[in-house]
Protein backbone atom coordinates (compact mmCIF):
# COMPACT_ATOMS: atom_id res chain seq x y z
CA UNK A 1 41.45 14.42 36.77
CA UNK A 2 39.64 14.08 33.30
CA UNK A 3 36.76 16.35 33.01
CA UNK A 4 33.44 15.07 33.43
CA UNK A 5 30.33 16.31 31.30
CA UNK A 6 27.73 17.65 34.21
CA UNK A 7 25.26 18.99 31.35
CA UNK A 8 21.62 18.45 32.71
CA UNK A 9 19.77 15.62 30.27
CA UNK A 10 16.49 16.36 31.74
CA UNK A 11 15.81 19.03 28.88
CA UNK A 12 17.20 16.68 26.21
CA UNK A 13 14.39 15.02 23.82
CA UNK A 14 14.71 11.09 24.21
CA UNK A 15 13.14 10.25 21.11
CA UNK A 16 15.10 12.97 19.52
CA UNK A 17 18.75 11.14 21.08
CA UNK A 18 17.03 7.58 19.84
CA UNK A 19 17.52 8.84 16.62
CA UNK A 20 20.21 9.96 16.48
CA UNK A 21 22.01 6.79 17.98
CA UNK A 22 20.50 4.96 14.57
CA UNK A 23 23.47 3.46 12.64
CA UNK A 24 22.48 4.98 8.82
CA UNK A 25 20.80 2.20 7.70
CA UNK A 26 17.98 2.72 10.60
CA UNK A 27 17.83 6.42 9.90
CA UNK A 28 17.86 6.52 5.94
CA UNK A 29 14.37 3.69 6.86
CA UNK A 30 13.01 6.48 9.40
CA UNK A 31 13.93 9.38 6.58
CA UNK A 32 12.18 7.71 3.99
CA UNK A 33 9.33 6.18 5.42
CA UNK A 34 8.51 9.29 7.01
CA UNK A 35 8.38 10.84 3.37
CA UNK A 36 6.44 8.40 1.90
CA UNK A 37 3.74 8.73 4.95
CA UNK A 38 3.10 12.19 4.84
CA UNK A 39 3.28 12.43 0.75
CA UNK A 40 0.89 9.23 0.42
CA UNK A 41 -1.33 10.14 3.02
CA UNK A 42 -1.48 14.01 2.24
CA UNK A 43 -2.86 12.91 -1.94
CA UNK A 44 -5.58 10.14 -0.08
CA UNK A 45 -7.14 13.08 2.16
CA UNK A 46 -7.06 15.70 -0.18
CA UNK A 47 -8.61 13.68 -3.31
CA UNK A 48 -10.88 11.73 -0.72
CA UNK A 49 -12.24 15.09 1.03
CA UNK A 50 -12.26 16.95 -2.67
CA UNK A 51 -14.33 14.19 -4.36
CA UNK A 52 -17.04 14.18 -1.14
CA UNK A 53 -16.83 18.06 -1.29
CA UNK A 54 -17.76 18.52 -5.12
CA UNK A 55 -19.70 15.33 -6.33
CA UNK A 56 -21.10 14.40 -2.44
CA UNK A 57 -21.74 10.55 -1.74
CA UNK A 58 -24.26 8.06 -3.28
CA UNK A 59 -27.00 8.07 -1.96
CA UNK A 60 -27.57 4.28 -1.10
CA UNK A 61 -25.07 4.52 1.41
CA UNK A 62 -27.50 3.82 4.46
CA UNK A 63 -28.06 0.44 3.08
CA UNK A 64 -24.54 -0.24 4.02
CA UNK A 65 -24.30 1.65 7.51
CA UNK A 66 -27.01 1.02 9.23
CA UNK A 67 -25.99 1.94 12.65
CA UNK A 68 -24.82 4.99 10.90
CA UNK A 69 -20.82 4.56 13.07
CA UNK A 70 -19.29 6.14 9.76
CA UNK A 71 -20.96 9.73 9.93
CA UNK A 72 -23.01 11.71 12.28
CA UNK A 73 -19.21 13.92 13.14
CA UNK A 74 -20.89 17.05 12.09
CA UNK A 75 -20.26 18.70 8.45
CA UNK A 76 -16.46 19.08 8.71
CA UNK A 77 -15.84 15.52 10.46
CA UNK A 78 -17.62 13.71 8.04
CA UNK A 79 -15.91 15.54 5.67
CA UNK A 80 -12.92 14.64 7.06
CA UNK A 81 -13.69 10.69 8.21
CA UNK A 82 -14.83 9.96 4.42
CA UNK A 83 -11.21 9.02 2.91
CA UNK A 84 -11.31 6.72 5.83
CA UNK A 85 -14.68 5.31 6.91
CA UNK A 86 -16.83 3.46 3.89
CA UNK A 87 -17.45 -0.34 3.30
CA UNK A 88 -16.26 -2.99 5.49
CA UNK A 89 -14.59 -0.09 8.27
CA UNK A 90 -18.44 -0.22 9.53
CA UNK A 91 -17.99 -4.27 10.48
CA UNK A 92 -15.16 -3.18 12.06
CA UNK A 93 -16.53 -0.22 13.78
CA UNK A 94 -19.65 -2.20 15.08
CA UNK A 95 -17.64 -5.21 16.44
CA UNK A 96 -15.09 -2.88 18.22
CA UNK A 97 -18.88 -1.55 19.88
CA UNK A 98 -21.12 -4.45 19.71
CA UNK A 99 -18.98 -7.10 19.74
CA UNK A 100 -19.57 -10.72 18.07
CA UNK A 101 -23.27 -10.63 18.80
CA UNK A 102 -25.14 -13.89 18.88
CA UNK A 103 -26.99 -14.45 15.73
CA UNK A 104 -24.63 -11.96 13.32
CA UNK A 105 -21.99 -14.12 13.49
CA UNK A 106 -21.97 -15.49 10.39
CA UNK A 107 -21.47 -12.29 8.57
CA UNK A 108 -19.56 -10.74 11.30
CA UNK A 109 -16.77 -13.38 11.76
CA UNK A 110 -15.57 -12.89 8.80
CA UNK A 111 -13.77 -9.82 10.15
CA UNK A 112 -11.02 -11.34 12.35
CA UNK A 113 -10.87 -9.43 15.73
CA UNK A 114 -7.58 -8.07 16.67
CA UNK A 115 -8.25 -4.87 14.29
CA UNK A 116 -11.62 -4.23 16.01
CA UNK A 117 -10.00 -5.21 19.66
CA UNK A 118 -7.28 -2.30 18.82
CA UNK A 119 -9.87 0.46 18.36
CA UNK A 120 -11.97 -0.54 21.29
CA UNK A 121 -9.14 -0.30 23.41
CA UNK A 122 -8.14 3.00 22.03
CA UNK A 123 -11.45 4.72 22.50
CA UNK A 124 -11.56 3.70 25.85
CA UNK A 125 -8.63 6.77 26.21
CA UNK A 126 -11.67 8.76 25.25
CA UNK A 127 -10.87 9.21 20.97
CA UNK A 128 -13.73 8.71 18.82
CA UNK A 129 -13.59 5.15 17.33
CA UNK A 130 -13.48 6.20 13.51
CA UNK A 131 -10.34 7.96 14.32
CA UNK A 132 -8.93 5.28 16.71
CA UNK A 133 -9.48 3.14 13.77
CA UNK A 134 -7.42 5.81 11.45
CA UNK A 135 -4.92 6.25 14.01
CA UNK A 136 -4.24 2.55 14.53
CA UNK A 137 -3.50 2.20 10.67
CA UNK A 138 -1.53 5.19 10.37
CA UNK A 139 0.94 3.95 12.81
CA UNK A 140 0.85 0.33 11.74
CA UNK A 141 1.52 1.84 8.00
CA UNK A 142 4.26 3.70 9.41
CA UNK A 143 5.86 0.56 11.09
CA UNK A 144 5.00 -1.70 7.92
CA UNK A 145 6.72 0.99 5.47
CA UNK A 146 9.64 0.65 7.70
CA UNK A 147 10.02 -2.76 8.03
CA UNK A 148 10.00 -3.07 4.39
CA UNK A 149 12.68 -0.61 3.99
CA UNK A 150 14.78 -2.60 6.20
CA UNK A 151 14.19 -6.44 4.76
CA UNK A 152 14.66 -4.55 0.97
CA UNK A 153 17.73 -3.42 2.18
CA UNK A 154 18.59 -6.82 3.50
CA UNK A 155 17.86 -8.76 0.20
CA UNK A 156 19.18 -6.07 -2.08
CA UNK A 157 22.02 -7.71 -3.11
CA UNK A 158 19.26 -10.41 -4.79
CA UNK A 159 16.88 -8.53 -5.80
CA UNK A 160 20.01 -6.27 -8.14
CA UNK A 161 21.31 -9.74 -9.36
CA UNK A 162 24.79 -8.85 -7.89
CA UNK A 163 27.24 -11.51 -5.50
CA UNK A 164 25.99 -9.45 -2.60
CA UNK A 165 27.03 -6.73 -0.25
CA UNK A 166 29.84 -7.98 1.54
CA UNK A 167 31.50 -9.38 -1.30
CA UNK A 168 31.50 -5.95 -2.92
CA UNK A 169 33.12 -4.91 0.18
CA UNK A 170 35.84 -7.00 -0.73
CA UNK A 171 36.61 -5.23 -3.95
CA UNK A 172 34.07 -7.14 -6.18
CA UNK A 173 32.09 -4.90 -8.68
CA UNK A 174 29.25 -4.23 -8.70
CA UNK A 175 27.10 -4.86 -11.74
CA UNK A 176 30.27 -4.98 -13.59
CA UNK A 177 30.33 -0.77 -13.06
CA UNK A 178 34.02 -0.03 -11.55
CA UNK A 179 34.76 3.55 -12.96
CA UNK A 180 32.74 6.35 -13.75
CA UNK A 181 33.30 9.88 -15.38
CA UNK A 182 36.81 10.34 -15.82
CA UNK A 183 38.35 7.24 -14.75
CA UNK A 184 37.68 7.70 -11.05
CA UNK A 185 37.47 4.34 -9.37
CA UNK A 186 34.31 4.29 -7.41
CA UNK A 187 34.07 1.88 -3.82
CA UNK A 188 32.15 -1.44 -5.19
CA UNK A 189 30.73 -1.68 -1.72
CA UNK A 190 29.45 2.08 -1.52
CA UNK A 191 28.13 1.91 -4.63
CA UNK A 192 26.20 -1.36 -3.94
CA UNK A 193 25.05 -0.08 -0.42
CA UNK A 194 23.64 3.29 -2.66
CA UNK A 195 22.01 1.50 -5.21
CA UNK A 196 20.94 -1.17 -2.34
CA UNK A 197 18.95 2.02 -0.44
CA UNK A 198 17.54 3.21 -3.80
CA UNK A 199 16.08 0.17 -3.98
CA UNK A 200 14.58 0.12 -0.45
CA UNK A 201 13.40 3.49 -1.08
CA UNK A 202 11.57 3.18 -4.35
CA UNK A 203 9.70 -0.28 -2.60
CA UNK A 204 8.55 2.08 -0.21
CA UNK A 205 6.84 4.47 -2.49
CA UNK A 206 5.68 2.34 -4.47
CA UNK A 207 4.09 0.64 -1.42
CA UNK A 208 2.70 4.00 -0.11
CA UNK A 209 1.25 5.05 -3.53
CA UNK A 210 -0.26 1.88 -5.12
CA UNK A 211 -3.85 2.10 -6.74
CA UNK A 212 -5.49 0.85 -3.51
CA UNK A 213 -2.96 2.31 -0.68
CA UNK A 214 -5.85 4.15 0.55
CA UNK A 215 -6.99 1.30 2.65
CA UNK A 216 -3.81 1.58 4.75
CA UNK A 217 -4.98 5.00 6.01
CA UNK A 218 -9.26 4.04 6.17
CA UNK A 219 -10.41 1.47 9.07
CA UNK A 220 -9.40 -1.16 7.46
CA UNK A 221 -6.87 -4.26 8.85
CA UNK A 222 -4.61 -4.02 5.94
CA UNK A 223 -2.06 -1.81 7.82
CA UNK A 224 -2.08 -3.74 10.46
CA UNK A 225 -1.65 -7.03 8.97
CA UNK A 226 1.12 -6.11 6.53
CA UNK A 227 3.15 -4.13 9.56
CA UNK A 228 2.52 -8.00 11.52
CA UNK A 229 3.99 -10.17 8.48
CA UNK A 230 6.64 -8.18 7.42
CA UNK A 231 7.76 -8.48 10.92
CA UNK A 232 7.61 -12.15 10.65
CA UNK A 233 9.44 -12.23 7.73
CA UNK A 234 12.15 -9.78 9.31
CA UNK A 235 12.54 -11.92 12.80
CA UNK A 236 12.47 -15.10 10.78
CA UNK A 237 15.20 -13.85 8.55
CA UNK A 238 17.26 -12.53 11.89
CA UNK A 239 16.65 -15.81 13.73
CA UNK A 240 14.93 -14.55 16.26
CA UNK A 241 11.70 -17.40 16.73
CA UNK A 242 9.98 -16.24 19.79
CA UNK A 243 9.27 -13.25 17.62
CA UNK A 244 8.15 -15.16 14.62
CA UNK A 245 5.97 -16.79 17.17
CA UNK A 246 4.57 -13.96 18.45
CA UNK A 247 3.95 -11.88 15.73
CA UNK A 248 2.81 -14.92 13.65
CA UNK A 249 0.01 -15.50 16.39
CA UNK A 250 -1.42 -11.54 16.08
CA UNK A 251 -1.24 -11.83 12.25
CA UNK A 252 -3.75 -14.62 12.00
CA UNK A 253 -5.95 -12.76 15.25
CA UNK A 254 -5.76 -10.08 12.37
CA UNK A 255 -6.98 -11.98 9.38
CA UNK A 256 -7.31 -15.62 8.19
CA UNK A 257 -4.56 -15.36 5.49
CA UNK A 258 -1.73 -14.95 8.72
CA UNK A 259 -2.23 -19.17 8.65
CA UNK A 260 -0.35 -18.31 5.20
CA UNK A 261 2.56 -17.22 7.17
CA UNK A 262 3.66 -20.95 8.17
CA UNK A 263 4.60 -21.49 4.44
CA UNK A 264 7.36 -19.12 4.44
CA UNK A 265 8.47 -19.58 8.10
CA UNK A 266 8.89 -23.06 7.72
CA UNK A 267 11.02 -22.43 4.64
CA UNK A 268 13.22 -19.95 6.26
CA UNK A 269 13.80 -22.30 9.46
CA UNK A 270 14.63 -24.85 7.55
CA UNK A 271 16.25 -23.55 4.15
CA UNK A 272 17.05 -20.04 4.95
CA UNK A 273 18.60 -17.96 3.95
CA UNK A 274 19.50 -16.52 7.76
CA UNK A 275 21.52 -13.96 9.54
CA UNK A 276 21.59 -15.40 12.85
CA UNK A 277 24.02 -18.90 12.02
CA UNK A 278 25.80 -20.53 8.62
CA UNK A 279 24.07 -23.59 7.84
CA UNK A 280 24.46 -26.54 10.11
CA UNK A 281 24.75 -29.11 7.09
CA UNK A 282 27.91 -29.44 4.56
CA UNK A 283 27.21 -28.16 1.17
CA UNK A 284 27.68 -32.35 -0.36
CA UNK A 285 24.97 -32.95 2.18
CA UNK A 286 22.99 -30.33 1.54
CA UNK A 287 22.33 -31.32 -1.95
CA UNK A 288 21.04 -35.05 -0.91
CA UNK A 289 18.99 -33.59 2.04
CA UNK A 290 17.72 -30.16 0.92
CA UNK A 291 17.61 -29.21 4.56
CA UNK A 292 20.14 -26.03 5.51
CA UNK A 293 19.46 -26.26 9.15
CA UNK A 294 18.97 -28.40 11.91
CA UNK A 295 15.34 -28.52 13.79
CA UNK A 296 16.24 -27.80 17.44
CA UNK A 297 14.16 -26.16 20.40
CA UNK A 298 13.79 -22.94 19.09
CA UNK A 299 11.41 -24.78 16.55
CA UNK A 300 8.49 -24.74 19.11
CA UNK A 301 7.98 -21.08 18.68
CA UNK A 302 6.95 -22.19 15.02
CA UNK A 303 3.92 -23.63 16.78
CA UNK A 304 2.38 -20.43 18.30
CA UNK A 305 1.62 -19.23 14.66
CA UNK A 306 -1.78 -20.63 14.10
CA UNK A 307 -2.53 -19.84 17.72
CA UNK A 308 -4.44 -16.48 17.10
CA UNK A 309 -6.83 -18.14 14.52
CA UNK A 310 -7.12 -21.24 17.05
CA UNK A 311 -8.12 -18.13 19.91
CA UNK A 312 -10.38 -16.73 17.18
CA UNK A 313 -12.58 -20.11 16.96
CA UNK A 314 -12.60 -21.07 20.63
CA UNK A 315 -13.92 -17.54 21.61
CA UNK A 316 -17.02 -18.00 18.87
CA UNK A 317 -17.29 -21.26 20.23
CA UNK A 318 -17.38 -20.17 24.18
CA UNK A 319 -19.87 -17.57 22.93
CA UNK A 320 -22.34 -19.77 21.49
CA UNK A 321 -20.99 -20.01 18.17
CA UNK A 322 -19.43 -22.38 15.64
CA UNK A 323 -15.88 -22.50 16.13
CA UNK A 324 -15.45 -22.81 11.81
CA UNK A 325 -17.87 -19.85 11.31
CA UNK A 326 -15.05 -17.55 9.95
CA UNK A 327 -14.26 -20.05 7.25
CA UNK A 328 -17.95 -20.76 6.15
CA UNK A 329 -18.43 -17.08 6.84
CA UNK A 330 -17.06 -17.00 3.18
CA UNK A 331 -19.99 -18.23 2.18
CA UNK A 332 -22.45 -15.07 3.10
CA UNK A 333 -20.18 -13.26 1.05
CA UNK A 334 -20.80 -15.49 -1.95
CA UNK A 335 -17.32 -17.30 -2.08
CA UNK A 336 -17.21 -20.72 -2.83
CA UNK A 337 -14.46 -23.01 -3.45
CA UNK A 338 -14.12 -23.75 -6.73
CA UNK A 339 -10.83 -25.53 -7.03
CA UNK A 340 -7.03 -24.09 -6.62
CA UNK A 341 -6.65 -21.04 -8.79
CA UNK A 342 -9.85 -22.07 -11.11
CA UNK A 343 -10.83 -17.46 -10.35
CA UNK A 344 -8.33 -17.27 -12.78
CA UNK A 345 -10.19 -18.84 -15.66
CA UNK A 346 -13.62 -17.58 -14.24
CA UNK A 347 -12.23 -14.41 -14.53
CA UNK A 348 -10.61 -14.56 -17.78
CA UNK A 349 -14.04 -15.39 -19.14
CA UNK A 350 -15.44 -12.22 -16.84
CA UNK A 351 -13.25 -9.94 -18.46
CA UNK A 352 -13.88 -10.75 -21.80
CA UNK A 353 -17.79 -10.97 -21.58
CA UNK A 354 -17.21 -7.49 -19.74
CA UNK A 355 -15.35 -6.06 -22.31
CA UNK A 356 -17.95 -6.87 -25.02
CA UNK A 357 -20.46 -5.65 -23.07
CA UNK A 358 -18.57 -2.05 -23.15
CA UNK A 359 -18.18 -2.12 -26.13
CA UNK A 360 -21.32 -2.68 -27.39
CA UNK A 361 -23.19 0.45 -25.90
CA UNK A 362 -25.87 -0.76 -24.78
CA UNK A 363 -27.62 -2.73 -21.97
CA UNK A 364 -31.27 -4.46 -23.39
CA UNK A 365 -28.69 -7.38 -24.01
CA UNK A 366 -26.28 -8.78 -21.13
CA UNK A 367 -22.99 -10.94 -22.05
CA UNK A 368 -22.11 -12.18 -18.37
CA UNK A 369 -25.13 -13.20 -17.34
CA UNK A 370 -23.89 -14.16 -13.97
CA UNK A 371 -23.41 -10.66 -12.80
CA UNK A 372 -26.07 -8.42 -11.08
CA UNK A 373 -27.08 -4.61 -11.04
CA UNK A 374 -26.23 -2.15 -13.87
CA UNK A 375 -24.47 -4.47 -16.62
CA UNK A 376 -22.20 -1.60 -17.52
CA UNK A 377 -21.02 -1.50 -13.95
CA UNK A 378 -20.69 -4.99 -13.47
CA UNK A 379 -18.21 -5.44 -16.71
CA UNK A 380 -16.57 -2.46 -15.75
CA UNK A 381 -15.27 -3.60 -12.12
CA UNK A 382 -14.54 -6.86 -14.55
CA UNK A 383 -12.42 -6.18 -16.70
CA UNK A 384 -10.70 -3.49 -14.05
CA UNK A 385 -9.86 -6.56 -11.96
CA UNK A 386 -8.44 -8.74 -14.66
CA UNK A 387 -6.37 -5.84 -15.46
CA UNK A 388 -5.16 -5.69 -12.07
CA UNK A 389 -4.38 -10.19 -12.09
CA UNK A 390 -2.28 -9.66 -15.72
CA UNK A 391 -0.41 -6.55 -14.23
CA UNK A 392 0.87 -8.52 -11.32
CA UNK A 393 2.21 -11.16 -13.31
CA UNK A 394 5.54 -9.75 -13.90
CA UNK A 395 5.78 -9.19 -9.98
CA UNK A 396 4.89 -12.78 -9.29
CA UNK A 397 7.51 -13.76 -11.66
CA UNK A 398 10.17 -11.49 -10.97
CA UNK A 399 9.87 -12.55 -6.90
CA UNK A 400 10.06 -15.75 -7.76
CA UNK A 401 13.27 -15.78 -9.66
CA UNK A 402 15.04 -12.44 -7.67
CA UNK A 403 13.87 -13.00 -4.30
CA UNK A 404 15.01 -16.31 -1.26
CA UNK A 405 12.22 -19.09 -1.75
CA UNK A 406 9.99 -18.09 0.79
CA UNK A 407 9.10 -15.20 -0.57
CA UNK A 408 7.63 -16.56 -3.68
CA UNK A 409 5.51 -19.51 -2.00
CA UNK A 410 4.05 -16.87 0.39
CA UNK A 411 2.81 -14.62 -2.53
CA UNK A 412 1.86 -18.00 -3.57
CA UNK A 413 -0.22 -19.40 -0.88
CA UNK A 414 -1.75 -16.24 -0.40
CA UNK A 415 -2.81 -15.79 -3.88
CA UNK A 416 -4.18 -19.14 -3.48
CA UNK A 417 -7.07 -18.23 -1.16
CA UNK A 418 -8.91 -15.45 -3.43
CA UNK A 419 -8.20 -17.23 -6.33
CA UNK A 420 -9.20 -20.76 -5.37
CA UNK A 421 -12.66 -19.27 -3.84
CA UNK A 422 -14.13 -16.93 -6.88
CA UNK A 423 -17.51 -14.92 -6.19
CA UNK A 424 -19.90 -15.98 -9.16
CA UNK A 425 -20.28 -12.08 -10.63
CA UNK A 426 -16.91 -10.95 -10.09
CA UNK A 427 -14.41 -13.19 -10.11
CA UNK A 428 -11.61 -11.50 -8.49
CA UNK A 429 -13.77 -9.40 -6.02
CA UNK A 430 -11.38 -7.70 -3.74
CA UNK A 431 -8.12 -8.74 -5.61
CA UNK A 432 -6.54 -5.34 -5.46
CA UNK A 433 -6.82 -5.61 -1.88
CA UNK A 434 -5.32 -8.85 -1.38
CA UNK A 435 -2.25 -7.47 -3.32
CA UNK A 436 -1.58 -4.78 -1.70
CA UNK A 437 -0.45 -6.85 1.26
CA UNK A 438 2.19 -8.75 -0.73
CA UNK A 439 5.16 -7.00 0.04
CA UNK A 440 7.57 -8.90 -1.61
CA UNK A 441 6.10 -7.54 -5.45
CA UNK A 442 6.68 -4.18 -3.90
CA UNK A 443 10.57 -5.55 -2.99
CA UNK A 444 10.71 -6.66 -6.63
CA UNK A 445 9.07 -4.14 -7.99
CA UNK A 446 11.68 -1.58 -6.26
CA UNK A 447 14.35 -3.32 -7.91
CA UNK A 448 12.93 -3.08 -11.14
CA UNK A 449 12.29 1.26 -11.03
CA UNK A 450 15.79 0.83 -9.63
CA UNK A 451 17.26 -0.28 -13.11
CA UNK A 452 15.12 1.79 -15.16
CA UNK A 453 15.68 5.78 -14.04
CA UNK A 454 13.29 6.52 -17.07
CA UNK A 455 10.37 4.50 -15.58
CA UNK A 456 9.98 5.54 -12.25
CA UNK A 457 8.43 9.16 -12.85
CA UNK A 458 6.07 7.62 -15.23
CA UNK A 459 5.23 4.31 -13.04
CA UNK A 460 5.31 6.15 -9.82
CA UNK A 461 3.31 9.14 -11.11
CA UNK A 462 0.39 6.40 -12.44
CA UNK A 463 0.15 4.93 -9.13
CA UNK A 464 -0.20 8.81 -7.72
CA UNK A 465 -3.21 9.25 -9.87
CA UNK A 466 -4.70 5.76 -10.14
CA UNK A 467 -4.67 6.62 -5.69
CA UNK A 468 -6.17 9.68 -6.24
CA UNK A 469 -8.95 8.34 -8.08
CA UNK A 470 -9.56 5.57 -5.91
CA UNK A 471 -9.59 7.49 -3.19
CA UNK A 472 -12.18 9.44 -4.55
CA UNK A 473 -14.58 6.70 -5.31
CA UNK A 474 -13.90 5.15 -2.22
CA UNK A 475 -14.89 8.55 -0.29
CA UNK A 476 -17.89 8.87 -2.30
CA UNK A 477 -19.18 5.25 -1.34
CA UNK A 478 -18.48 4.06 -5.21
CA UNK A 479 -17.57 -0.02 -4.70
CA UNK A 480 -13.69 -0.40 -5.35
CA UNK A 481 -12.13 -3.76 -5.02
């Protein structure tokens, strides 16, 4: 009789066995996400609490917190909520309280309320709602960062410009690089899987460490969001459209730009590319119709995606409300349509004012006379943000011409909403933040540190500090994005 194993599991850690049944893809993703959590998030609290602790805060913060739900934690809490609570995280805060009060409205639903719903929920355990809100984004970072490990992985063999994976597996080379060293013939399809990883990997910090990844740790929705449409972009690329569905429908409960996500779910229903079946049309056919894949059943799951913005208005509505008021809530923040991409121009013409007003010293006369406050400040944030529109360009390129179709018209689309509806005095108000959502630059962008050993110290290490300093304005209640 064979011996049977009688060794108690009781004692044995579950999530400890979980891991270790990963296959290695899944546990070089939990490795290296949990790295670039803990090293990202470790630089935001400790140049966030070390700006508050030596230069303090600005003292026309009040005028921005009225109900005063981002301090009042004692010396050391504040100290220790300021990297995290500023801005916008007291909307949030006061909805997840007060809820969509009658009257407010039109500034409040502008703040979509899944975010808000999440840290409710959470402090009724008993935590205090600034760090429900932190806690929220940490673990929606952590599931975002992973997720984009994964899909990098997945489109790796695109992103390098090579024939793909499991053609190297059949003794293709990769990149044309079949020897190294001495002669010694090295596996196409390890090599490809290695550099495929690399590239994952150096996404992810660069995800974790760009300029503005210090709203993924405040009370902000970015986390949240991103974690929700990378998923959708995962299950759409798996086939799995109940998913999609699903996690379509929380993305737009999270913010209006999840109605983006039908551009590039439609595309990868119908055009792929997808791991779940080979196309259902002949390649001769293919070329006349376009269409990859048949629409069948599973299609209705495509429908629940603008089903959490649809909840959104009939709740304001129920309540007494206008079911558009989170669209023309744009307006109370000074956004107006002003035709597609026309921000770009407006901004163009920002910058440059802006940069002649620095560079004249002085501030009797103004050069952008749209802008309010302290002219210096104004051409300042200006110029910063223009900066910010030419650097992506690269990205936007590179995604478009590395990277499956969807992926380009949802950077697309979604650049479409901030630049199509400009605010008068700057521009491209909030742009960084809108970026840092756009995971697919980060996929590119991976690639690119990935072919360039010399470059990533020197880009990554720029991100590390532009964070840091960001950080530290945004701790100190200095405007950033």
């Amino acid at each position: 009789m064979p011996a049977v194993d009688l060794t108690p599991t009781l004692g044995r850690s579950r999530p400890l066995d979980r891991l270790r049944s990963l296959d290695p893809t899944q546990t070089v993703a939990v490795r290296d996400t949990w790295r670039a959590l803990w090293v990202s998030r470790l630089l935001v609290w400790i140049a966030g609490v070390g700006a508050v602790a030596v230069f303090g805060v600005v003292t026309k913060r009040a005028a921005f917190d009225p109900p005063h739900v981002t301090s009042g934690f004692g010396w050391l809490g504040d100290l220790l909520a300021a990297p995290a609570a500023r801005w916008d995280a007291a909307w949030y805060l006061v909805i997840a309280h007060y809820g969509y009060l009658p009257g407010l409205a039109a500034s409040r639903s502008a703040f979509f309320p899944l975010y808000p719903l999440g840290i409710r929920g959470v402090s009724e355990l008993g935590v205090p709602p600034v760090l429900a809100g932190v806690l929220i984004s940490l673990v929606a970072l952590a599931l975002a960062l992973y997720g984009i490990h994964r899909l990098t992985t997945l489109e790796a063999s695109r992103l390098l410009g090579i024939r793909g994976l499991r053609l190297a597996a059949h003794g293709e080379e990769a990149h044309g690089e079949g020897a190294e060293g001495d002669g010694d013939v090295i596996d196409p399809a390890a090599r490809a899987r290695t550099r495929g990883e690399e590239v994952a990997r150096l996404a992810l910090f660069a995800t974790a460490l760009a300029p503005m990844a210090f709203y993924f740790s405040a009370v902000y929705s970015e986390s949240l969001y991103l974690a929700l449409s990378v998923g959708v972009f995962w299950c759409a690329r798996q086939g799995r459209w109940a998913w999609v569905g699903v996690l379509g429908a929380l993305a737009g409960a999270t913010r209006s730009a999840g109605l983006v996500l039908v551009v590039p779910v439609v595309i990868l229903y119908l055009y792929g590319p997808r791991e779940d079946r080979p196309p259902d049309f002949p390649a001769g056919l293919r070329r006349i119709a376009g269409i990859r894949y048949k629409v069948c059943g599973e299609a209705l799951w495509l429908l629940a995606l603008p089903l959490g913005v649809l909840a959104y208005a009939v709740y304001l509505a129920l309540a007494g409300g206008s079911a558009l008021e989170p669209f023309h809530a744009q307006e109370v923040w000074n956004r107006e349509f002003a035709g597609p991409y026309v921000a770009v121009w407006d901004a163009a013409r920002a910058a440059f004012e802006g940069a002649r007003q620095l560079l004249s010293f002085q501030r009797r006369h103004v050069y952008y006379t749209l802008s309010g406050g302290d002219p210096f400040v104004s051409a300042e944030h200006n110029v910063v943000l223009f900066g910010f529109l030419l650097a992506v360009i690269p990205a936007i390129v590179g995604v478009l011409r590395r990277l499956p179709l969807a992926y380009g018209a949802y950077v697309l689309a979604a650049l479409a909403l901030p630049l199509s509806y400009p605010v008068a005095a700057q521009p491209l108000m909030s742009l960084p933040r809108f970026l840092l959502v756009l995971f697919p630059l980060f996929m590119w962008l991976g690639a690119f540190l990935e072919r360039r050993p010399r470059a990533r110290l020197v880009l990554l290490g720029v991100f590390a500090l532009a964070l840091a300093f960001f950080a530290g304005q945004f701790a100190t209640w200095h405007w950033v994005a």
